[in-house]
PDB file of N, CA and C in Angstrom:
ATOM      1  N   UNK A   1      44.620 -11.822  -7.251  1.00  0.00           N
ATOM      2  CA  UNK A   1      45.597 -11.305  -8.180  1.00  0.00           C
ATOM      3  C   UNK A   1      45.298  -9.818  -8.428  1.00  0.00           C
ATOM      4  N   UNK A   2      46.200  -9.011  -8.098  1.00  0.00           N
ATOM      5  CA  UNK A   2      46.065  -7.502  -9.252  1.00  0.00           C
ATOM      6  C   UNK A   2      45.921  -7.178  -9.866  1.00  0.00           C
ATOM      7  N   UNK A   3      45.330  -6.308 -10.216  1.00  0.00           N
ATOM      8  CA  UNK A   3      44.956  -6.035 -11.673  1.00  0.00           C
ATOM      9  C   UNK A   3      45.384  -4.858 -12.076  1.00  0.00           C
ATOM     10  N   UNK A   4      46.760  -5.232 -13.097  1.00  0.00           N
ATOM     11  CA  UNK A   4      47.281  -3.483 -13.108  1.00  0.00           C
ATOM     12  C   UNK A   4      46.836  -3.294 -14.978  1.00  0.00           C
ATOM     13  N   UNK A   5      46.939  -1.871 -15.158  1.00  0.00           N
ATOM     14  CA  UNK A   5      46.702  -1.300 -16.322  1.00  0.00           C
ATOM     15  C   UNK A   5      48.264  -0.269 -16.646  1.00  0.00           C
ATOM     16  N   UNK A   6      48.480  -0.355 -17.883  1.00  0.00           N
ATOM     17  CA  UNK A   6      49.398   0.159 -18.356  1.00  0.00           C
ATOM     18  C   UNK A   6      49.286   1.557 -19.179  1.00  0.00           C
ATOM     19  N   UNK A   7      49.531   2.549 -18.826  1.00  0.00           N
ATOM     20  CA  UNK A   7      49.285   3.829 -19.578  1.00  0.00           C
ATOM     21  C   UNK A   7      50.808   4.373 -20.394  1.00  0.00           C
ATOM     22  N   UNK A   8      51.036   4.200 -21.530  1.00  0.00           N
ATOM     23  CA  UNK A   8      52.216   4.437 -21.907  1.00  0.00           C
ATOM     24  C   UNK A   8      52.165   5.812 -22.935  1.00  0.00           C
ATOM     25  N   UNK A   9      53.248   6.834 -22.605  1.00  0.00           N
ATOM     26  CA  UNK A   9      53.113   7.962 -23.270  1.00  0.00           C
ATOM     27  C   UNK A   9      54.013   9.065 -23.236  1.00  0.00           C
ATOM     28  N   UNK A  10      53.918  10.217 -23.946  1.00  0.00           N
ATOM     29  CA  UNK A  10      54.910  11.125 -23.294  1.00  0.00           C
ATOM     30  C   UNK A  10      54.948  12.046 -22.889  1.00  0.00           C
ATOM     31  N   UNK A  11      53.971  12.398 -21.932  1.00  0.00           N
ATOM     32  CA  UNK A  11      53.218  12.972 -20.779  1.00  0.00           C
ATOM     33  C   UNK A  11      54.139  14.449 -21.185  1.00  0.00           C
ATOM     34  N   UNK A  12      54.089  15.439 -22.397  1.00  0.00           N
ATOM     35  CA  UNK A  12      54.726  16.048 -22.709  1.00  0.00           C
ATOM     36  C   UNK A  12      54.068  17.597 -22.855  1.00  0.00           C
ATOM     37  N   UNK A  13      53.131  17.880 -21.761  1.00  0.00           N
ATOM     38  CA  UNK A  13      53.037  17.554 -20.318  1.00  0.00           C
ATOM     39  C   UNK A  13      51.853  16.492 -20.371  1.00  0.00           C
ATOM     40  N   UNK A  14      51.681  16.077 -19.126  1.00  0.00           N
ATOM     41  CA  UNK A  14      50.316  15.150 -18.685  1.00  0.00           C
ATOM     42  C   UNK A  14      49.216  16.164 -18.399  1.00  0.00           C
ATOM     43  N   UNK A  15      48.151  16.020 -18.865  1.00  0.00           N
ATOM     44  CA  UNK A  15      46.946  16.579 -18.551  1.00  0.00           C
ATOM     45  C   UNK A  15      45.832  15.882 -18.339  1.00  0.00           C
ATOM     46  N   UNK A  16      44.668  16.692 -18.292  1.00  0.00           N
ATOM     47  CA  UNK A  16      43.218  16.424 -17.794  1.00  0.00           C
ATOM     48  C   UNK A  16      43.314  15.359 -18.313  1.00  0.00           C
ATOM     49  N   UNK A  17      43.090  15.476 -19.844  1.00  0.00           N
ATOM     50  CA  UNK A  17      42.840  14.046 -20.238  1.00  0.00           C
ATOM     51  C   UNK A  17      43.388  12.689 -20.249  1.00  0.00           C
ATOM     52  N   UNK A  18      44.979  12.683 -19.902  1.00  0.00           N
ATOM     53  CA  UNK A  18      45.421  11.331 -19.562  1.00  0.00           C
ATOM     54  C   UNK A  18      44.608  11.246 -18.976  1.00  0.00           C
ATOM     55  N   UNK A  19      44.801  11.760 -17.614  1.00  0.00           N
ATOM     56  CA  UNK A  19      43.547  11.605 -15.998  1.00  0.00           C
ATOM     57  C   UNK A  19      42.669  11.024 -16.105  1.00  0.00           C
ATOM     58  N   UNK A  20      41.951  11.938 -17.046  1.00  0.00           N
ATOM     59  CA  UNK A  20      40.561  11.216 -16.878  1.00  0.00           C
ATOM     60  C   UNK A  20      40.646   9.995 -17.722  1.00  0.00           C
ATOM     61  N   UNK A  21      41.206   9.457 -18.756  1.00  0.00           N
ATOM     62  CA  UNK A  21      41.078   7.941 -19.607  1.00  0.00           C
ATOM     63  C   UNK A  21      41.588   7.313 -18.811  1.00  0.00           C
ATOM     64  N   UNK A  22      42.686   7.605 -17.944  1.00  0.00           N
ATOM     65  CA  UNK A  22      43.509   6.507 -16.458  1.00  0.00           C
ATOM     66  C   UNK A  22      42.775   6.088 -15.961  1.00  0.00           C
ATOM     67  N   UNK A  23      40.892   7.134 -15.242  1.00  0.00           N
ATOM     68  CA  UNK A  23      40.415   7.205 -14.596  1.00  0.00           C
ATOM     69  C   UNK A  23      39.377   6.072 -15.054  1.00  0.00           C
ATOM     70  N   UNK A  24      39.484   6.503 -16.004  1.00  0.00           N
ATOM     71  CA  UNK A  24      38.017   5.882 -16.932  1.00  0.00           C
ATOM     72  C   UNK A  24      37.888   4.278 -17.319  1.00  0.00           C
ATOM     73  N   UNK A  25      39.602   4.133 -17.564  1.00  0.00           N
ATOM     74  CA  UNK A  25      40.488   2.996 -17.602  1.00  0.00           C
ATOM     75  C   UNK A  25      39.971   1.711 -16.266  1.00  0.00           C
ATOM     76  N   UNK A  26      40.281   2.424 -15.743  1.00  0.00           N
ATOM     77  CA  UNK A  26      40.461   1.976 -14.038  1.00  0.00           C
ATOM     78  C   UNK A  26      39.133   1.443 -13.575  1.00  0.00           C
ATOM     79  N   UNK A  27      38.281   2.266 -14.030  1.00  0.00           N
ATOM     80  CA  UNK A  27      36.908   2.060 -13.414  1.00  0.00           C
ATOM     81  C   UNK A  27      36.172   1.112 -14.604  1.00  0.00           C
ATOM     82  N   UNK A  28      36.272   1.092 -15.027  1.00  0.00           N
ATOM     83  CA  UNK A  28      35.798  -0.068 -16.626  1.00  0.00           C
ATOM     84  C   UNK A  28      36.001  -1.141 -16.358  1.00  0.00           C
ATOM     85  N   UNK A  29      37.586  -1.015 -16.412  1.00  0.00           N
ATOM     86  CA  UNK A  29      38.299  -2.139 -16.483  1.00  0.00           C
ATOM     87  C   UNK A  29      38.391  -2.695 -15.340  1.00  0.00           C
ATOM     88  N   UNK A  30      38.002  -2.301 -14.064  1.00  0.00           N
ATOM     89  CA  UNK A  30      38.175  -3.231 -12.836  1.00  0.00           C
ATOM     90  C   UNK A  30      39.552  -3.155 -11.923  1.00  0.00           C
ATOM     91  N   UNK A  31      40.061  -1.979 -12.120  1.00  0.00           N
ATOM     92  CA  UNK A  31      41.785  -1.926 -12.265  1.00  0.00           C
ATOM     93  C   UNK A  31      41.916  -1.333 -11.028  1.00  0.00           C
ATOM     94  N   UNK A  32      43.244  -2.385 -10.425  1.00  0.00           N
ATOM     95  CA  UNK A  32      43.708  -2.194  -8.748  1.00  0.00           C
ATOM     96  C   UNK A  32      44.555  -0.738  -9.111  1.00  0.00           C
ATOM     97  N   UNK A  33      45.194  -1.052 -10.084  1.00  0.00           N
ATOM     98  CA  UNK A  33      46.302   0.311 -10.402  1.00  0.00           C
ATOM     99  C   UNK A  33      46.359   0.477 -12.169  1.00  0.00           C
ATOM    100  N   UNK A  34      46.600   1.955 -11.735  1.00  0.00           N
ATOM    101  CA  UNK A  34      47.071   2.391 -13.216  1.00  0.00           C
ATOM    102  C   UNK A  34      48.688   2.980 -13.504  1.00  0.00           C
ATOM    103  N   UNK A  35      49.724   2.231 -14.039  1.00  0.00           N
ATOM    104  CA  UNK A  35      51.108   2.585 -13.979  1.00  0.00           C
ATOM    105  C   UNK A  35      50.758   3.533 -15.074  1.00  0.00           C
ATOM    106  N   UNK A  36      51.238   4.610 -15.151  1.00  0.00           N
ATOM    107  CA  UNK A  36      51.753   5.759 -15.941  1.00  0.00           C
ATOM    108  C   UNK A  36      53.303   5.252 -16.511  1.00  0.00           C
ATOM    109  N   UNK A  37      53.358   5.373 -17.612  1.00  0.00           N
ATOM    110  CA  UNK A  37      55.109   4.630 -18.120  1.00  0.00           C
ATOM    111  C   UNK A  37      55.087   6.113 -18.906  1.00  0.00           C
ATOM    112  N   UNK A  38      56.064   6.738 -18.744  1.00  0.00           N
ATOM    113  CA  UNK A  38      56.432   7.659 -19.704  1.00  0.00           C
ATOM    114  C   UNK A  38      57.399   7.410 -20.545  1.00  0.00           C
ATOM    115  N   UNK A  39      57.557   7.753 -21.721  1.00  0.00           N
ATOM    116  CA  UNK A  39      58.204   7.472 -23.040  1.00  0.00           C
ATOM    117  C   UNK A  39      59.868   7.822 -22.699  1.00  0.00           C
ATOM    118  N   UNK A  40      60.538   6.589 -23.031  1.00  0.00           N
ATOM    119  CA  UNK A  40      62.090   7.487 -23.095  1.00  0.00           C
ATOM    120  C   UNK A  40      62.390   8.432 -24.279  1.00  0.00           C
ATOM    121  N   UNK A  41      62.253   7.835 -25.350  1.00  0.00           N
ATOM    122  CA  UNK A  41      62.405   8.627 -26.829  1.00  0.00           C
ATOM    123  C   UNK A  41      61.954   7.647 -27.541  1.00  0.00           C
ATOM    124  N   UNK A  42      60.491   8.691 -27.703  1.00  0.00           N
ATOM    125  CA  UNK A  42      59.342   8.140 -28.394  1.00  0.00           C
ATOM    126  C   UNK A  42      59.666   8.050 -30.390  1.00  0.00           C
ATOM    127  N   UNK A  43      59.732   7.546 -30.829  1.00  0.00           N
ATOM    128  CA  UNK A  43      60.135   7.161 -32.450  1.00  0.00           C
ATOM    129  C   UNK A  43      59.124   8.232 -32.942  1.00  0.00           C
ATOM    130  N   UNK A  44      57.727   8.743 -32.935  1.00  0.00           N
ATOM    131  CA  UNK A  44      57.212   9.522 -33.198  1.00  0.00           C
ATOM    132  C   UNK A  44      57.443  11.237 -33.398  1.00  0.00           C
ATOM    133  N   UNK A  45      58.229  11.426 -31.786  1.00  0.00           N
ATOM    134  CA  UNK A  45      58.686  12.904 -31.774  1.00  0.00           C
ATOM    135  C   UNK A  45      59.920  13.179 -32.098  1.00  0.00           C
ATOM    136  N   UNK A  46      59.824  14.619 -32.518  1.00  0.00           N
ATOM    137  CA  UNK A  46      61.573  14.866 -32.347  1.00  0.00           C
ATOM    138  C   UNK A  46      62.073  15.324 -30.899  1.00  0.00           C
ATOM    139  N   UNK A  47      63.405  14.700 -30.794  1.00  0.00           N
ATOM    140  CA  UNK A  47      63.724  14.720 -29.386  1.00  0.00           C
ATOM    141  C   UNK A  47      64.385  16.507 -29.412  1.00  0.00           C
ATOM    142  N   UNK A  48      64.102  17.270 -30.364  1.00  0.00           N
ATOM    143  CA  UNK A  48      64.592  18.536 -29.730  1.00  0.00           C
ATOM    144  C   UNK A  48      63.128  19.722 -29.547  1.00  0.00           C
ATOM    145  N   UNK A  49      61.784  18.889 -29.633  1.00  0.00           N
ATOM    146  CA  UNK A  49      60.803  19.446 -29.104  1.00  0.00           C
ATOM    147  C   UNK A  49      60.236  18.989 -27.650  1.00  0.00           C
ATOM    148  N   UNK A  50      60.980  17.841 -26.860  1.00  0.00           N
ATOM    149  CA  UNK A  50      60.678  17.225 -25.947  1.00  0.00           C
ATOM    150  C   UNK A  50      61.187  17.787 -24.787  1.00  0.00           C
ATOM    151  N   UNK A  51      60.413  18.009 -23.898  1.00  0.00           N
ATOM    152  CA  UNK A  51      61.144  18.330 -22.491  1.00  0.00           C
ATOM    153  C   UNK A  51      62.149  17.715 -22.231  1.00  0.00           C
ATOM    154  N   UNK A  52      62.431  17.311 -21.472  1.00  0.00           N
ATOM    155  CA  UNK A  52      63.996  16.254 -20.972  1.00  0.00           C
ATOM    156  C   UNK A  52      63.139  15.257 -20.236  1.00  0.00           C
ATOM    157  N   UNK A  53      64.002  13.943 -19.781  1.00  0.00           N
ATOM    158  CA  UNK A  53      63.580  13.330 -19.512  1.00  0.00           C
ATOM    159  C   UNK A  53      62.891  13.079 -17.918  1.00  0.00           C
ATOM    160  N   UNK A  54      63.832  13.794 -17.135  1.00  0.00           N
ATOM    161  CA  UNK A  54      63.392  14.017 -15.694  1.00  0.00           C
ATOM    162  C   UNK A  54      62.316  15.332 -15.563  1.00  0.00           C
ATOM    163  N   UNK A  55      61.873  15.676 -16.181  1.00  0.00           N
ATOM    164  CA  UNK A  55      61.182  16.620 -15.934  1.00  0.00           C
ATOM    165  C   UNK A  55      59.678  15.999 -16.417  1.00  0.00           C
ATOM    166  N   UNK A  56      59.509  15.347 -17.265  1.00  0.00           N
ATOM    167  CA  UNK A  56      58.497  14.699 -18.242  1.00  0.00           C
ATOM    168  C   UNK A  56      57.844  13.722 -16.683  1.00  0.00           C
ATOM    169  N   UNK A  57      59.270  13.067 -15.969  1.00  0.00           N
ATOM    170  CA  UNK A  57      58.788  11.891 -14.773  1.00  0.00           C
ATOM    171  C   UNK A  57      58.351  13.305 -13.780  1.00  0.00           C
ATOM    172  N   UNK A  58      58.515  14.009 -13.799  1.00  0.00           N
ATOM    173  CA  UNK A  58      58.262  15.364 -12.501  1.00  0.00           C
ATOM    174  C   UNK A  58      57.090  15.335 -12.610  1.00  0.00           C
ATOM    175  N   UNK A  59      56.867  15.508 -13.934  1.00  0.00           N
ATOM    176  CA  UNK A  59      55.307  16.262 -13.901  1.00  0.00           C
ATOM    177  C   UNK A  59      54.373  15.477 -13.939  1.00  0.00           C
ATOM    178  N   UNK A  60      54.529  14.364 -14.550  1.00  0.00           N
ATOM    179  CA  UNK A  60      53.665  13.116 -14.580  1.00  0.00           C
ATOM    180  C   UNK A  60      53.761  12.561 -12.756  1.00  0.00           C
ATOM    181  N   UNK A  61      54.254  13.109 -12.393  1.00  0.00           N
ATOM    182  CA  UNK A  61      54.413  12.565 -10.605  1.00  0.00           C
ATOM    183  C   UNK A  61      53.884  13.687 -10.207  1.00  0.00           C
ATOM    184  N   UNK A  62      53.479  14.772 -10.487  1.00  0.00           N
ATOM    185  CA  UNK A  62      52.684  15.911 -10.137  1.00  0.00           C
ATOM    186  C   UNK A  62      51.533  15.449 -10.342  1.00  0.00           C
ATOM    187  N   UNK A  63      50.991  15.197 -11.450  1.00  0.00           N
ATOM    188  CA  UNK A  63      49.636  14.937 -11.972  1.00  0.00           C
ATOM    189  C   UNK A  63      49.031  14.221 -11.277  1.00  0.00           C
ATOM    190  N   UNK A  64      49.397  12.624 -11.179  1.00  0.00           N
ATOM    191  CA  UNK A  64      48.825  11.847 -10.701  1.00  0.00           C
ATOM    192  C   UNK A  64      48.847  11.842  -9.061  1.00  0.00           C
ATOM    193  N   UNK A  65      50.088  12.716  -8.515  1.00  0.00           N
ATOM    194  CA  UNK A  65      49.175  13.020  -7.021  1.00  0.00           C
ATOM    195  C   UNK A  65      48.236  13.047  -6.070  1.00  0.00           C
ATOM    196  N   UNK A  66      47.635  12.683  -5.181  1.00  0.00           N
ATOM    197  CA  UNK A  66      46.694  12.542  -4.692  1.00  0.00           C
ATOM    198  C   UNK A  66      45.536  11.403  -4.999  1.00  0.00           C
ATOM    199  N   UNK A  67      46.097  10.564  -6.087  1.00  0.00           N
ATOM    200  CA  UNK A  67      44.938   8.987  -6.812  1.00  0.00           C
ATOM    201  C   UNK A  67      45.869   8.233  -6.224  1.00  0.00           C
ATOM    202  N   UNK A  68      45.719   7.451  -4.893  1.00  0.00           N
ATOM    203  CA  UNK A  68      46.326   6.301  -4.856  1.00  0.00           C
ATOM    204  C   UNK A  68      46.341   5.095  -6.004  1.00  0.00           C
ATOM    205  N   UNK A  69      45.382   5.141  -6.802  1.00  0.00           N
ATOM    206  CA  UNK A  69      45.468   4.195  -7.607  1.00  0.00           C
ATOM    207  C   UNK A  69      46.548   4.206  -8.764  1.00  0.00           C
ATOM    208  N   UNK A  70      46.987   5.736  -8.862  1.00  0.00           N
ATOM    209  CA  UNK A  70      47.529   5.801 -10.047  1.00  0.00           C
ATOM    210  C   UNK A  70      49.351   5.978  -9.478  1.00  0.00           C
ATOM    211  N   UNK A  71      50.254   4.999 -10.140  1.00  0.00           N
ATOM    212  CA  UNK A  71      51.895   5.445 -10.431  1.00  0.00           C
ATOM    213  C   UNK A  71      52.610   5.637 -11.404  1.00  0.00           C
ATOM    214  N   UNK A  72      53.899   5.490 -10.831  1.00  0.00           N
ATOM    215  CA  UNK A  72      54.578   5.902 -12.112  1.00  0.00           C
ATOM    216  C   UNK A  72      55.638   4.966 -12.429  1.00  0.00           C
ATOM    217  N   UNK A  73      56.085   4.505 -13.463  1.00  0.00           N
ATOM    218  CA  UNK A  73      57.076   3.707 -14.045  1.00  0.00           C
ATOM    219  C   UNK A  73      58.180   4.155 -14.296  1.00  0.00           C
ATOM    220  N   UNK A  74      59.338   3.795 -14.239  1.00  0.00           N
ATOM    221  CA  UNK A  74      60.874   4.712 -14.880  1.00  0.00           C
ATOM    222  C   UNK A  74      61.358   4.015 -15.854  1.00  0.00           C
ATOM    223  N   UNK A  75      60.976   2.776 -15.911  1.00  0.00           N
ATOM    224  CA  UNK A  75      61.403   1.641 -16.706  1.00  0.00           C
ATOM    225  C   UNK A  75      61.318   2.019 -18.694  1.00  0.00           C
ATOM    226  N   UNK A  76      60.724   2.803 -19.264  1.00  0.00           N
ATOM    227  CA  UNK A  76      60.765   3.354 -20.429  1.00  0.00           C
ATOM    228  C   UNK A  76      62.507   4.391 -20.116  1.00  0.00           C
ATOM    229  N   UNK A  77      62.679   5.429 -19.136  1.00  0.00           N
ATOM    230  CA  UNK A  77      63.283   6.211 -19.353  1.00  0.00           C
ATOM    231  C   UNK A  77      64.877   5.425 -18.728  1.00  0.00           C
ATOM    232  N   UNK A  78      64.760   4.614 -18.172  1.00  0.00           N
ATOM    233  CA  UNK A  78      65.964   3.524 -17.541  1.00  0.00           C
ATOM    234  C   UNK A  78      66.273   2.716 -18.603  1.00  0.00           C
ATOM    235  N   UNK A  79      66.017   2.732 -19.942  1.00  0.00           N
ATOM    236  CA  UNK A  79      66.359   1.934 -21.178  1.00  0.00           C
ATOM    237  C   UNK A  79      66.570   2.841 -22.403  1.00  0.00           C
ATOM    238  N   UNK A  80      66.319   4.023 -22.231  1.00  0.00           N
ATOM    239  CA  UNK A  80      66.655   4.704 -23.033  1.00  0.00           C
ATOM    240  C   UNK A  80      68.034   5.246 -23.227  1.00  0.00           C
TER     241      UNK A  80
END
């Protein structure tokens, strides 16, 4: 069975440190994959300090580049 891990957020931008807790995540926890879910419209922020929504999935698909272990989810921003 797989073992996936869920990283949910609003990568507004994604940095070092998601990375490295994904990373840290992953290796702890035993984890085949780490999905990155980015936030559609997070109840916390205001949506007129937020990047947009395709750009938030850009960069979070930048970041995690090169970690096969790590993807990305659309499923937060496909319900919003």
């Amino acid at each position: 069975m797989k073992r996936l891990g869920l990283f949910g957020g609003t990568f507004d931008p994604p940095h070092v440190g998601h990375l490295a807790l994904a990373e840290w995540a992953r290796e702890r926890l035993r984890l085949d994959q780490v999905l990155f879910v980015p936030a559609g419209q997070p109840p916390h922020k205001r949506a007129a300090r937020l990047s947009g929504e395709r750009h938030r999935l850009a960069m979070t698909r930048l970041a995690i580049r090169g970690n096969p272990a790590f993807a990305v989810s659309t499923v937060e921003l496909e319900t919003s």
